[in-house]
PDB file of N, CA and C in Angstrom:
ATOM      1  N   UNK A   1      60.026 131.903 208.219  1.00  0.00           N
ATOM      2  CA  UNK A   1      61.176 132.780 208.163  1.00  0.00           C
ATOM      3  C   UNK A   1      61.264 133.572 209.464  1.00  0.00           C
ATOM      4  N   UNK A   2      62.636 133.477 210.011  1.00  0.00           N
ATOM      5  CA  UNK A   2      62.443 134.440 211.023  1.00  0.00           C
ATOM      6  C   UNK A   2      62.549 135.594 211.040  1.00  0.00           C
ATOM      7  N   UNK A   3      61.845 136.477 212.192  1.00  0.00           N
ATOM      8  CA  UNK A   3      61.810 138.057 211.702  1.00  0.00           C
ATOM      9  C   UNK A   3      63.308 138.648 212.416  1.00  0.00           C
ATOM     10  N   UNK A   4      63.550 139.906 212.015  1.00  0.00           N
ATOM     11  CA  UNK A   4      65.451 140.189 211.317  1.00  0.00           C
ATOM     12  C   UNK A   4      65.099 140.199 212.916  1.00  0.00           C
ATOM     13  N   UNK A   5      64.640 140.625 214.352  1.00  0.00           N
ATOM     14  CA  UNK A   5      65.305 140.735 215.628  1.00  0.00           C
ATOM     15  C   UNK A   5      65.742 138.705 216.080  1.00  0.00           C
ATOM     16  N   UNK A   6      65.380 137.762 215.657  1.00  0.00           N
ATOM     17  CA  UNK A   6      65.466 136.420 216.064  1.00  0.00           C
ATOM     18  C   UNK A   6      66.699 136.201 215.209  1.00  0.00           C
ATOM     19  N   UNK A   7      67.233 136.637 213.837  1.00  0.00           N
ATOM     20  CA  UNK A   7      67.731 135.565 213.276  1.00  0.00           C
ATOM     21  C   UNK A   7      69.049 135.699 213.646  1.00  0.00           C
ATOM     22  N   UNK A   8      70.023 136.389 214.754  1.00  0.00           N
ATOM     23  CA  UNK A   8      71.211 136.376 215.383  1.00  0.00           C
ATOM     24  C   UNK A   8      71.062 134.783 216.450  1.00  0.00           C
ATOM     25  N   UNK A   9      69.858 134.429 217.164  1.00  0.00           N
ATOM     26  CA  UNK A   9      69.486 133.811 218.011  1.00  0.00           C
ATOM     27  C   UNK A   9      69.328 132.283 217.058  1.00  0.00           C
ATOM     28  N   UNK A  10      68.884 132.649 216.043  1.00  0.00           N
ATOM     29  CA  UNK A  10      68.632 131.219 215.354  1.00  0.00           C
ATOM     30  C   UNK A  10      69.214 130.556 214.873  1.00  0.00           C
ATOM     31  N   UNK A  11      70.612 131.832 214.325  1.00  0.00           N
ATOM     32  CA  UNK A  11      72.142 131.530 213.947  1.00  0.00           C
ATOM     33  C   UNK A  11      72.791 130.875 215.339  1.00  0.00           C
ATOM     34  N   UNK A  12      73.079 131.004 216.202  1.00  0.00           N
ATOM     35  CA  UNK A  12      74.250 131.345 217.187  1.00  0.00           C
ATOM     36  C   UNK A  12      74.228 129.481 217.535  1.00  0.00           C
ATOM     37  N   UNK A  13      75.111 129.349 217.728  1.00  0.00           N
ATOM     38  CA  UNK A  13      75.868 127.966 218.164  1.00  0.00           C
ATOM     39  C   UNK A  13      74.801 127.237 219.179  1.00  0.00           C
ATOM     40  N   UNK A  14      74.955 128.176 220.358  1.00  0.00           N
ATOM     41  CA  UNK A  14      73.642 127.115 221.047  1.00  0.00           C
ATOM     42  C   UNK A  14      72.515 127.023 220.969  1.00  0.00           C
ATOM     43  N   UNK A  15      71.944 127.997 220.229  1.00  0.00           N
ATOM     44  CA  UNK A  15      70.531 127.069 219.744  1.00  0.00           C
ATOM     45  C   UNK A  15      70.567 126.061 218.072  1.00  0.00           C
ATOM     46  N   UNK A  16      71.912 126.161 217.789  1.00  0.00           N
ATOM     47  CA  UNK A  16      71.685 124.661 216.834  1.00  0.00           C
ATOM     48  C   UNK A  16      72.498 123.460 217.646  1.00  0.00           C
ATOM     49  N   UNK A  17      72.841 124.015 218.432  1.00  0.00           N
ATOM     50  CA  UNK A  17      73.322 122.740 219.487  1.00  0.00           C
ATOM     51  C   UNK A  17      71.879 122.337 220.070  1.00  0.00           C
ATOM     52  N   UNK A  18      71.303 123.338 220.821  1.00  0.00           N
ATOM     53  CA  UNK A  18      69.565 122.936 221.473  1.00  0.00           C
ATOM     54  C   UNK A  18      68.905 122.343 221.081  1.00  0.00           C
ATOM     55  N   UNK A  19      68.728 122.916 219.095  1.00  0.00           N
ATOM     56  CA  UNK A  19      67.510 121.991 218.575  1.00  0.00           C
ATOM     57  C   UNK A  19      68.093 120.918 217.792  1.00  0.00           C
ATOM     58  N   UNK A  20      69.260 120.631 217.629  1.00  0.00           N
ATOM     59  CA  UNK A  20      69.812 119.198 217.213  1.00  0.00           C
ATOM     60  C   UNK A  20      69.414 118.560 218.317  1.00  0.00           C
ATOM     61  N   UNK A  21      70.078 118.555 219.250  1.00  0.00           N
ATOM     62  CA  UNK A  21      69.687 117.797 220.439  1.00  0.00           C
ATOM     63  C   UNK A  21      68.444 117.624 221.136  1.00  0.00           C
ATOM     64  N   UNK A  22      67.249 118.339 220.906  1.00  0.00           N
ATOM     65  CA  UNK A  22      65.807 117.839 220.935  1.00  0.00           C
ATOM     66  C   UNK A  22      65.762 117.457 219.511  1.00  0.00           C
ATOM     67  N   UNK A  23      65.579 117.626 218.486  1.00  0.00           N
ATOM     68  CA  UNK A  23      65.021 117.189 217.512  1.00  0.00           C
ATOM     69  C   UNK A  23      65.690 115.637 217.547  1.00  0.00           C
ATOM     70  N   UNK A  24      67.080 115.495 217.825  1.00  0.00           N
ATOM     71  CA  UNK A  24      67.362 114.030 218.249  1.00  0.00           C
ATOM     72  C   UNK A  24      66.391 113.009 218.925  1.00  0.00           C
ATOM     73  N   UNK A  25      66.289 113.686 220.321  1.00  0.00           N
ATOM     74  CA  UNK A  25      66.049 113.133 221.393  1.00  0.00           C
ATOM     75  C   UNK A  25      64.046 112.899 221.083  1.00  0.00           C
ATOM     76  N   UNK A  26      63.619 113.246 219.797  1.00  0.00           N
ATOM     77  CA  UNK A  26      61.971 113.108 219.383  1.00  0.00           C
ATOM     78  C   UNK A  26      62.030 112.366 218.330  1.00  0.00           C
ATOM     79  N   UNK A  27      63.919 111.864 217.841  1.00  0.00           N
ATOM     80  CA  UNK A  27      63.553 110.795 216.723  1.00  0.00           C
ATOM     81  C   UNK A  27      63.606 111.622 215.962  1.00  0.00           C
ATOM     82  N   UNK A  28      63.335 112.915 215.348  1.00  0.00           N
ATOM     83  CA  UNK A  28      63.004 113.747 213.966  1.00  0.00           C
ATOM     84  C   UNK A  28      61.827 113.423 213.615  1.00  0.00           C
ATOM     85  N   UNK A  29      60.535 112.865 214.768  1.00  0.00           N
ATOM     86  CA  UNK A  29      59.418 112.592 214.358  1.00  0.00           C
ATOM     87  C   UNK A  29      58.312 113.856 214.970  1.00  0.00           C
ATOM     88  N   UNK A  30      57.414 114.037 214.099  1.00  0.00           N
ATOM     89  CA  UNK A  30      56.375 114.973 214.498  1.00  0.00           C
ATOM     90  C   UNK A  30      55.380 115.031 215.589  1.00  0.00           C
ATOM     91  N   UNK A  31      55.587 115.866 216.007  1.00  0.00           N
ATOM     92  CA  UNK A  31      54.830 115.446 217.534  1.00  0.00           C
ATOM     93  C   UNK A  31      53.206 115.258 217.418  1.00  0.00           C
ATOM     94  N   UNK A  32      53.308 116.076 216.488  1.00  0.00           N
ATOM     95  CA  UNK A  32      51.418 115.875 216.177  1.00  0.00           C
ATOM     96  C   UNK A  32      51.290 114.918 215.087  1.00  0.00           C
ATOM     97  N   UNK A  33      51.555 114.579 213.779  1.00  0.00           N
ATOM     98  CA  UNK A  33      51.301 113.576 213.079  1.00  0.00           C
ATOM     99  C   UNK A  33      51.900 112.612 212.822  1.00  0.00           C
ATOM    100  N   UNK A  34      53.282 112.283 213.719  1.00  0.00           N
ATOM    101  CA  UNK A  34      54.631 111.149 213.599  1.00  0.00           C
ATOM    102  C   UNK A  34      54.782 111.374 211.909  1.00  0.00           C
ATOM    103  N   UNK A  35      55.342 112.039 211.173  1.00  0.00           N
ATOM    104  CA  UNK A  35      55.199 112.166 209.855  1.00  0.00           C
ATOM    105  C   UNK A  35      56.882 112.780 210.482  1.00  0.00           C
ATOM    106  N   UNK A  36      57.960 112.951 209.183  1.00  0.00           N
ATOM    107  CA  UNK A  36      59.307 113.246 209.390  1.00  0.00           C
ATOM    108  C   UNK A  36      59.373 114.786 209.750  1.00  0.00           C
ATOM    109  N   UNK A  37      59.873 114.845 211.074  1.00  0.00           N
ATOM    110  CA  UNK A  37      60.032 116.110 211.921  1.00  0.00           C
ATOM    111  C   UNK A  37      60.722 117.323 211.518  1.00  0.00           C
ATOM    112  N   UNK A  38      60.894 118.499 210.720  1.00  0.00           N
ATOM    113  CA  UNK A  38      62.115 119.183 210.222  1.00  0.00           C
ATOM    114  C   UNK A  38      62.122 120.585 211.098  1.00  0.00           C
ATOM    115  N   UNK A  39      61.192 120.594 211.829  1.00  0.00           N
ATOM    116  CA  UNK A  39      61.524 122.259 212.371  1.00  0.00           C
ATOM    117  C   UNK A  39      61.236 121.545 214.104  1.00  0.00           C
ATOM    118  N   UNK A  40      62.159 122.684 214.589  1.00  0.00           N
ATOM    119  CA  UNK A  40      62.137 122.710 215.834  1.00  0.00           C
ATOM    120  C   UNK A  40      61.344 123.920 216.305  1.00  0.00           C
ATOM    121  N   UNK A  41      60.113 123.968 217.044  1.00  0.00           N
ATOM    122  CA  UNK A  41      59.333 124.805 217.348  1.00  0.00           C
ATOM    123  C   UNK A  41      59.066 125.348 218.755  1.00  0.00           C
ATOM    124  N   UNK A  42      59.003 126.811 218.351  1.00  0.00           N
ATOM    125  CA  UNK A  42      59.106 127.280 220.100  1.00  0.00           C
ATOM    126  C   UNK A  42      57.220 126.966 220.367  1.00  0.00           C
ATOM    127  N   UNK A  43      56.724 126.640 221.288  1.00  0.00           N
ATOM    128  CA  UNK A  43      55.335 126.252 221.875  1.00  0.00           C
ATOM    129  C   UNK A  43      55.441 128.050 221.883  1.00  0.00           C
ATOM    130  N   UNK A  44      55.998 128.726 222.925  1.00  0.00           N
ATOM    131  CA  UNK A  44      55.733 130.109 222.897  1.00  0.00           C
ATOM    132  C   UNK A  44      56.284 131.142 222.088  1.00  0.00           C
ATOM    133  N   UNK A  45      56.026 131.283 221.576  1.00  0.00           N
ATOM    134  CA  UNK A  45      56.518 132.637 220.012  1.00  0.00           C
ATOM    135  C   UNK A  45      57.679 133.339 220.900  1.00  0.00           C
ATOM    136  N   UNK A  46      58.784 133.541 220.252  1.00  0.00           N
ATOM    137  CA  UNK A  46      59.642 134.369 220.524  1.00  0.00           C
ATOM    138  C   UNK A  46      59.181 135.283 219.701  1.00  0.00           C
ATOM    139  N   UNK A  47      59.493 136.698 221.429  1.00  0.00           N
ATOM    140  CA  UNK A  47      59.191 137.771 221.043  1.00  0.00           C
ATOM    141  C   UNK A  47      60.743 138.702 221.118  1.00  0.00           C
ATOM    142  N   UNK A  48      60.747 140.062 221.157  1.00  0.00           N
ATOM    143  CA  UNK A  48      61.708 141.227 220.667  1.00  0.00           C
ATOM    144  C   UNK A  48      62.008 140.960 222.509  1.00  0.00           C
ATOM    145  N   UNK A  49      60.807 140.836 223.524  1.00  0.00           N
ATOM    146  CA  UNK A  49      60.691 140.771 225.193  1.00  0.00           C
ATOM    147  C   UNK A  49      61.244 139.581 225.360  1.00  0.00           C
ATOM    148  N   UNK A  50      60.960 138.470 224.928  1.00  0.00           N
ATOM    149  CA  UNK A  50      61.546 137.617 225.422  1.00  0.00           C
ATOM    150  C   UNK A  50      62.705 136.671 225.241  1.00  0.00           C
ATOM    151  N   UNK A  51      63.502 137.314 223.622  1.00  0.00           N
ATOM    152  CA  UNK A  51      64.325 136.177 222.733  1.00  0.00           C
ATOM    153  C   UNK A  51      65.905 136.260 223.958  1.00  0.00           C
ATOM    154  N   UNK A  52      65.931 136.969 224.892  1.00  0.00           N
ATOM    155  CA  UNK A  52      67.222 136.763 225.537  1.00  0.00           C
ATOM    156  C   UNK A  52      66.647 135.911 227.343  1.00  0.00           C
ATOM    157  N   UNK A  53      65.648 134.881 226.730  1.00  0.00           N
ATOM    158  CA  UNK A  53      64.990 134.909 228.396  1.00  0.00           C
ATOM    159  C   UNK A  53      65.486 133.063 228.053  1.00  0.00           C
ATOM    160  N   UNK A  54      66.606 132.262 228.114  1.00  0.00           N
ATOM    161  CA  UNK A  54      67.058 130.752 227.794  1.00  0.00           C
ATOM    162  C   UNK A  54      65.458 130.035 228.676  1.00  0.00           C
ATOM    163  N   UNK A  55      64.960 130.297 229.015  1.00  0.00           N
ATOM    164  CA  UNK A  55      63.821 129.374 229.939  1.00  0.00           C
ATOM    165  C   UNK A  55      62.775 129.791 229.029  1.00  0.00           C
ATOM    166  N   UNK A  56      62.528 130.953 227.675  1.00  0.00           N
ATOM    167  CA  UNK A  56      61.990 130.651 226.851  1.00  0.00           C
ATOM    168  C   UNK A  56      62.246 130.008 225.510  1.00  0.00           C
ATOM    169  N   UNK A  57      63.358 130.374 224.895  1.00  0.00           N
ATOM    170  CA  UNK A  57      64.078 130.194 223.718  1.00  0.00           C
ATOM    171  C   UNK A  57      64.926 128.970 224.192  1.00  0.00           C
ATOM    172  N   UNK A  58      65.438 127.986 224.861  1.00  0.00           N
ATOM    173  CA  UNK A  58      66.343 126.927 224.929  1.00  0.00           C
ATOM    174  C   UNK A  58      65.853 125.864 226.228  1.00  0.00           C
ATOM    175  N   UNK A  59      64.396 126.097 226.655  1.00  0.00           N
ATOM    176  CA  UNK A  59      63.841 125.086 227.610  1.00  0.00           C
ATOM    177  C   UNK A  59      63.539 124.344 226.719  1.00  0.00           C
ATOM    178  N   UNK A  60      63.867 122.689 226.892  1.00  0.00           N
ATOM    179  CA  UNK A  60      63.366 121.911 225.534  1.00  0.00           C
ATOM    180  C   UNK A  60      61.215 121.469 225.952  1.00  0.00           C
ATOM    181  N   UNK A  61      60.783 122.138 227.222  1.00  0.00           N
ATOM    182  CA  UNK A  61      59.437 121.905 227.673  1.00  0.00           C
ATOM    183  C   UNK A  61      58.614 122.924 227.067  1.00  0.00           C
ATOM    184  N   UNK A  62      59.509 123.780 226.107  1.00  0.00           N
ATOM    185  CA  UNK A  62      59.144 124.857 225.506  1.00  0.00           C
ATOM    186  C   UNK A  62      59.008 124.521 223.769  1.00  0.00           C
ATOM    187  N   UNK A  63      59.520 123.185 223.619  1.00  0.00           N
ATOM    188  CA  UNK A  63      60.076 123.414 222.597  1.00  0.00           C
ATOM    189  C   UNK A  63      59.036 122.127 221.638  1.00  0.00           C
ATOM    190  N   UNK A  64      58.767 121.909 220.010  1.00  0.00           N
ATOM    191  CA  UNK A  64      58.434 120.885 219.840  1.00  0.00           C
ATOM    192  C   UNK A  64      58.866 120.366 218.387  1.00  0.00           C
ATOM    193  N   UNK A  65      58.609 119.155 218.001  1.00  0.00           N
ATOM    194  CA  UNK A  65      59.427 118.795 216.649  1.00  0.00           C
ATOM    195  C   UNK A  65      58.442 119.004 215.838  1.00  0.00           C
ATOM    196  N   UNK A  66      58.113 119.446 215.099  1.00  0.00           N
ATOM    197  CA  UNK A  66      56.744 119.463 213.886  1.00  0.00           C
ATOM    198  C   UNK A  66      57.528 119.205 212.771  1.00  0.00           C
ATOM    199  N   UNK A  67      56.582 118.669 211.484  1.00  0.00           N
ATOM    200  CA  UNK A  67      56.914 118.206 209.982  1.00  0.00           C
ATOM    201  C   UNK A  67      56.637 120.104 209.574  1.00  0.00           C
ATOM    202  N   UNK A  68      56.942 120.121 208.015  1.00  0.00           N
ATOM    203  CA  UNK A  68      56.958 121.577 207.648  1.00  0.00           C
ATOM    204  C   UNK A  68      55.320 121.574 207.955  1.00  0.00           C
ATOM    205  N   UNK A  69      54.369 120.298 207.332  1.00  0.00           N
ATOM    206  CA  UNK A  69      52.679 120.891 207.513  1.00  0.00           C
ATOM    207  C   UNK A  69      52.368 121.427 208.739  1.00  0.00           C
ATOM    208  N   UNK A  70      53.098 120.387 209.259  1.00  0.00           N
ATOM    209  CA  UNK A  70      51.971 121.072 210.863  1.00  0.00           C
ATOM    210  C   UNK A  70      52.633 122.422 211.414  1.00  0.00           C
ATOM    211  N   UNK A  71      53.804 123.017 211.410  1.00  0.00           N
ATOM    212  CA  UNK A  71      54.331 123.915 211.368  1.00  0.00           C
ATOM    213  C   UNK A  71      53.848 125.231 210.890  1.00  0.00           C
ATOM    214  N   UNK A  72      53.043 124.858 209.440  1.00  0.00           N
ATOM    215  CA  UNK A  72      52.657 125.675 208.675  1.00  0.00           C
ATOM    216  C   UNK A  72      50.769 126.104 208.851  1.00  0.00           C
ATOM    217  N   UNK A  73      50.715 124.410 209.473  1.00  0.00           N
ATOM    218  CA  UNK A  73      49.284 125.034 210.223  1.00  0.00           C
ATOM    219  C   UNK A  73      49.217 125.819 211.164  1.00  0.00           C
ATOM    220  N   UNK A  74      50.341 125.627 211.919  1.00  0.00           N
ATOM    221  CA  UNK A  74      50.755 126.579 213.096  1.00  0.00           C
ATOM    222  C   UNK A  74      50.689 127.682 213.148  1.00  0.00           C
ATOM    223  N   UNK A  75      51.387 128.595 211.923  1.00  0.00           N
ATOM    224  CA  UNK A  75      51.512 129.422 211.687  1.00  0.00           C
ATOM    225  C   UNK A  75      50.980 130.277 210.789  1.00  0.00           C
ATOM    226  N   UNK A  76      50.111 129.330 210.037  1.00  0.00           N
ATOM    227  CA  UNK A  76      49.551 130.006 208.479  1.00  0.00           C
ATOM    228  C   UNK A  76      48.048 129.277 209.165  1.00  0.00           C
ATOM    229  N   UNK A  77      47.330 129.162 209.659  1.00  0.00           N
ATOM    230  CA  UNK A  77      45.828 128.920 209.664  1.00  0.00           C
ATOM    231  C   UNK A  77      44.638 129.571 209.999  1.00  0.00           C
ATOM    232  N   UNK A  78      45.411 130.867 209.909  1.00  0.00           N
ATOM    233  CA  UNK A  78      44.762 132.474 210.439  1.00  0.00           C
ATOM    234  C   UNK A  78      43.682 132.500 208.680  1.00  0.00           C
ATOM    235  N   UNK A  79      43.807 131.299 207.981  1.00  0.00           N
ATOM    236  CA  UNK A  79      42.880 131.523 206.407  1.00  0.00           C
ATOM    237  C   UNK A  79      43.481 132.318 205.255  1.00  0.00           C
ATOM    238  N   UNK A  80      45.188 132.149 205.475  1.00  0.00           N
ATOM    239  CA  UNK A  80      45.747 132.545 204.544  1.00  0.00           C
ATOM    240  C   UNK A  80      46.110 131.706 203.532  1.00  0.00           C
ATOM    241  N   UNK A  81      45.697 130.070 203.869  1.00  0.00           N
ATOM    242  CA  UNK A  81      45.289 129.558 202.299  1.00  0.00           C
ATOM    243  C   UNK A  81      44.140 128.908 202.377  1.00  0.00           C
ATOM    244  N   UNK A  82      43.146 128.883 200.827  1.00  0.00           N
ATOM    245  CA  UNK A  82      41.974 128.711 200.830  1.00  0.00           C
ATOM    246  C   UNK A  82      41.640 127.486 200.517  1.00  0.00           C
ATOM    247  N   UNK A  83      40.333 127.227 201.624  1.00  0.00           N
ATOM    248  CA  UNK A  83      39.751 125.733 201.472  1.00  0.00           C
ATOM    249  C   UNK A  83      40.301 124.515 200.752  1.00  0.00           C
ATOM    250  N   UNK A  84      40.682 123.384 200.976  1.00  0.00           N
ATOM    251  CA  UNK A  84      41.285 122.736 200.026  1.00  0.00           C
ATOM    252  C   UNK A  84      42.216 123.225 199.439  1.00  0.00           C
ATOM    253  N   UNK A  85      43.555 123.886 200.277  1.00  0.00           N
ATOM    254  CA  UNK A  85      44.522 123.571 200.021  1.00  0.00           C
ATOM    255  C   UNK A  85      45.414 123.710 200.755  1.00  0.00           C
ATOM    256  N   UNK A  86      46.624 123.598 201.106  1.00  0.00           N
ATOM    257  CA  UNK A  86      47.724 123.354 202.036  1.00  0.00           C
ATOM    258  C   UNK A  86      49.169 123.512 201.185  1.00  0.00           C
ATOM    259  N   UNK A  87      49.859 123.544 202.276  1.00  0.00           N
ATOM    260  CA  UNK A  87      51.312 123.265 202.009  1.00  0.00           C
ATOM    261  C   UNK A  87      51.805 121.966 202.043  1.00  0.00           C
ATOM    262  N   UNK A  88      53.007 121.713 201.196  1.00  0.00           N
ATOM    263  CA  UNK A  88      53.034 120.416 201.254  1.00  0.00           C
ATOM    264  C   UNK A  88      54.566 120.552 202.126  1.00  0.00           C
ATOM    265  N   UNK A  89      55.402 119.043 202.582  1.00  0.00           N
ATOM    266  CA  UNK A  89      56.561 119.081 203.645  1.00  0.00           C
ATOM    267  C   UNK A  89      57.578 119.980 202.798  1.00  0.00           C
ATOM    268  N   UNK A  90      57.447 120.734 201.792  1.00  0.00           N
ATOM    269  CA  UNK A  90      58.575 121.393 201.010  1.00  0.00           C
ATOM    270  C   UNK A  90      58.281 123.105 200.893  1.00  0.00           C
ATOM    271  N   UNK A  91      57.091 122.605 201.023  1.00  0.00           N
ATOM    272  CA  UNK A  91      56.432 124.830 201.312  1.00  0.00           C
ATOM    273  C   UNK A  91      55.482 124.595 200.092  1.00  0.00           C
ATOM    274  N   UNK A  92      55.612 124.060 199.302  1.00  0.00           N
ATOM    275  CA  UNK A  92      54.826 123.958 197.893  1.00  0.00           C
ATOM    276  C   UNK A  92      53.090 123.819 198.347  1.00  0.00           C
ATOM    277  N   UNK A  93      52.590 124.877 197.372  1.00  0.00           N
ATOM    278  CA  UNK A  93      51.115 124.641 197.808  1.00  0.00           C
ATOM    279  C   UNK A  93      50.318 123.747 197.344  1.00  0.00           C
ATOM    280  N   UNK A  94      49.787 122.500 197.427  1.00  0.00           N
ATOM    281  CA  UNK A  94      48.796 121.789 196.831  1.00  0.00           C
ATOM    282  C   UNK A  94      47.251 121.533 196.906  1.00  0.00           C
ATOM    283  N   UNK A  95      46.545 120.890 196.363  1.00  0.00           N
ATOM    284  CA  UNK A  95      45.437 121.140 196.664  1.00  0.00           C
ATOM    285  C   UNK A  95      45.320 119.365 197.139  1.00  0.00           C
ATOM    286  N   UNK A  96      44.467 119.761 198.407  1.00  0.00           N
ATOM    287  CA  UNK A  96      43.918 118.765 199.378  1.00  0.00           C
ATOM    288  C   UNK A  96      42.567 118.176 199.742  1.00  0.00           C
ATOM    289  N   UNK A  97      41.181 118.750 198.840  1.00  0.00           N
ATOM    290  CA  UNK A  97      40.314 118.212 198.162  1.00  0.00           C
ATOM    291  C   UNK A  97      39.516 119.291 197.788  1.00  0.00           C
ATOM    292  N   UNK A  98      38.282 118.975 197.133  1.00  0.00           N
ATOM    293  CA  UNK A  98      38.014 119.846 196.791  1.00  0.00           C
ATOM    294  C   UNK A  98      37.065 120.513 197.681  1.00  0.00           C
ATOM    295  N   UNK A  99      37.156 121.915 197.667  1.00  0.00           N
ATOM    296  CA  UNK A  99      36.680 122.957 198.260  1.00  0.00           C
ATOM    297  C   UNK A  99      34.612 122.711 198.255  1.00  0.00           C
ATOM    298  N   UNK A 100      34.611 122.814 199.355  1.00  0.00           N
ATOM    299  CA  UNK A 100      32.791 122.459 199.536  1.00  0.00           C
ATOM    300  C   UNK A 100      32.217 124.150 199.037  1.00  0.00           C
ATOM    301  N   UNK A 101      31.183 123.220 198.075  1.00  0.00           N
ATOM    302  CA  UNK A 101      30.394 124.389 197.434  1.00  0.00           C
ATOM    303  C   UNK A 101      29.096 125.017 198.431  1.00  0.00           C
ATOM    304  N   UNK A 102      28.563 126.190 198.222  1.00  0.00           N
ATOM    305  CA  UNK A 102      27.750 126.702 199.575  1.00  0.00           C
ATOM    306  C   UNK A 102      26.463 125.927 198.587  1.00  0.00           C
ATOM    307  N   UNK A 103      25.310 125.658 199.416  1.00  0.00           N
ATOM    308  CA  UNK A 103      24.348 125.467 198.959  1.00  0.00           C
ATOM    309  C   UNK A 103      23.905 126.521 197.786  1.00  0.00           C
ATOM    310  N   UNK A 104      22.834 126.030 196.793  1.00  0.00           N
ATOM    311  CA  UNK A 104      22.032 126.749 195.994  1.00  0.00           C
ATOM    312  C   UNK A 104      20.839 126.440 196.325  1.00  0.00           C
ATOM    313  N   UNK A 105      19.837 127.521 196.574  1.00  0.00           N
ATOM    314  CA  UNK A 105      18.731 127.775 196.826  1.00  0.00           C
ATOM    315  C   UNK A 105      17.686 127.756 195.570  1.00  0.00           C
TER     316      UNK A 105
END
């Protein structure tokens, strides 16, 4: 979700002209797992400093196609979901195996 200073920028005509036209030009495929591409991703976080700087927000060398997972690893792998489990390409959380038990002594 974007935070309320980006989402005038995320709305506005040329950046869904920008990321149609990279997300085209990558196929709609994921740059890290070739799995189906749905977000267009800034490599550098738009900030409050930089969302009016086009050589950050609309360079496509800036820019990359990710599926929702890898997106979400992107952004969520700071251990805000636990061991064995993930998001799935819809946001839905599932579980992805099972969680390794610590040794018993």
């Amino acid at each position: 979700m974007a935070h309320d200073y980006a989402r005038p920028f995320y709305n506005s005509a040329v950046w869904r002209k920008c990321s149609k036209g990279f997300m085209q030009s990558k196929n709609y495929i994921c740059e890290r797992c070739n799995d189906v591409a749905t977000i267009c991703h800034h490599k550098t976080y738009i900030t409050p400093a930089n969302i009016n700087d086009p050589n950050i927000t609309l360079n496509w060398n800036n820019l990359e196609a990710l599926c929702q997972t890898c997106h979400n690893l992107e952004h969520h792998s700071g251990g805000i979901v636990r061991e064995g489990l993930a998001f799935d390409s819809n946001g839905n959380l599932i579980q992805t195996a099972a969680p390794t038990q610590p040794p018993t002594d």
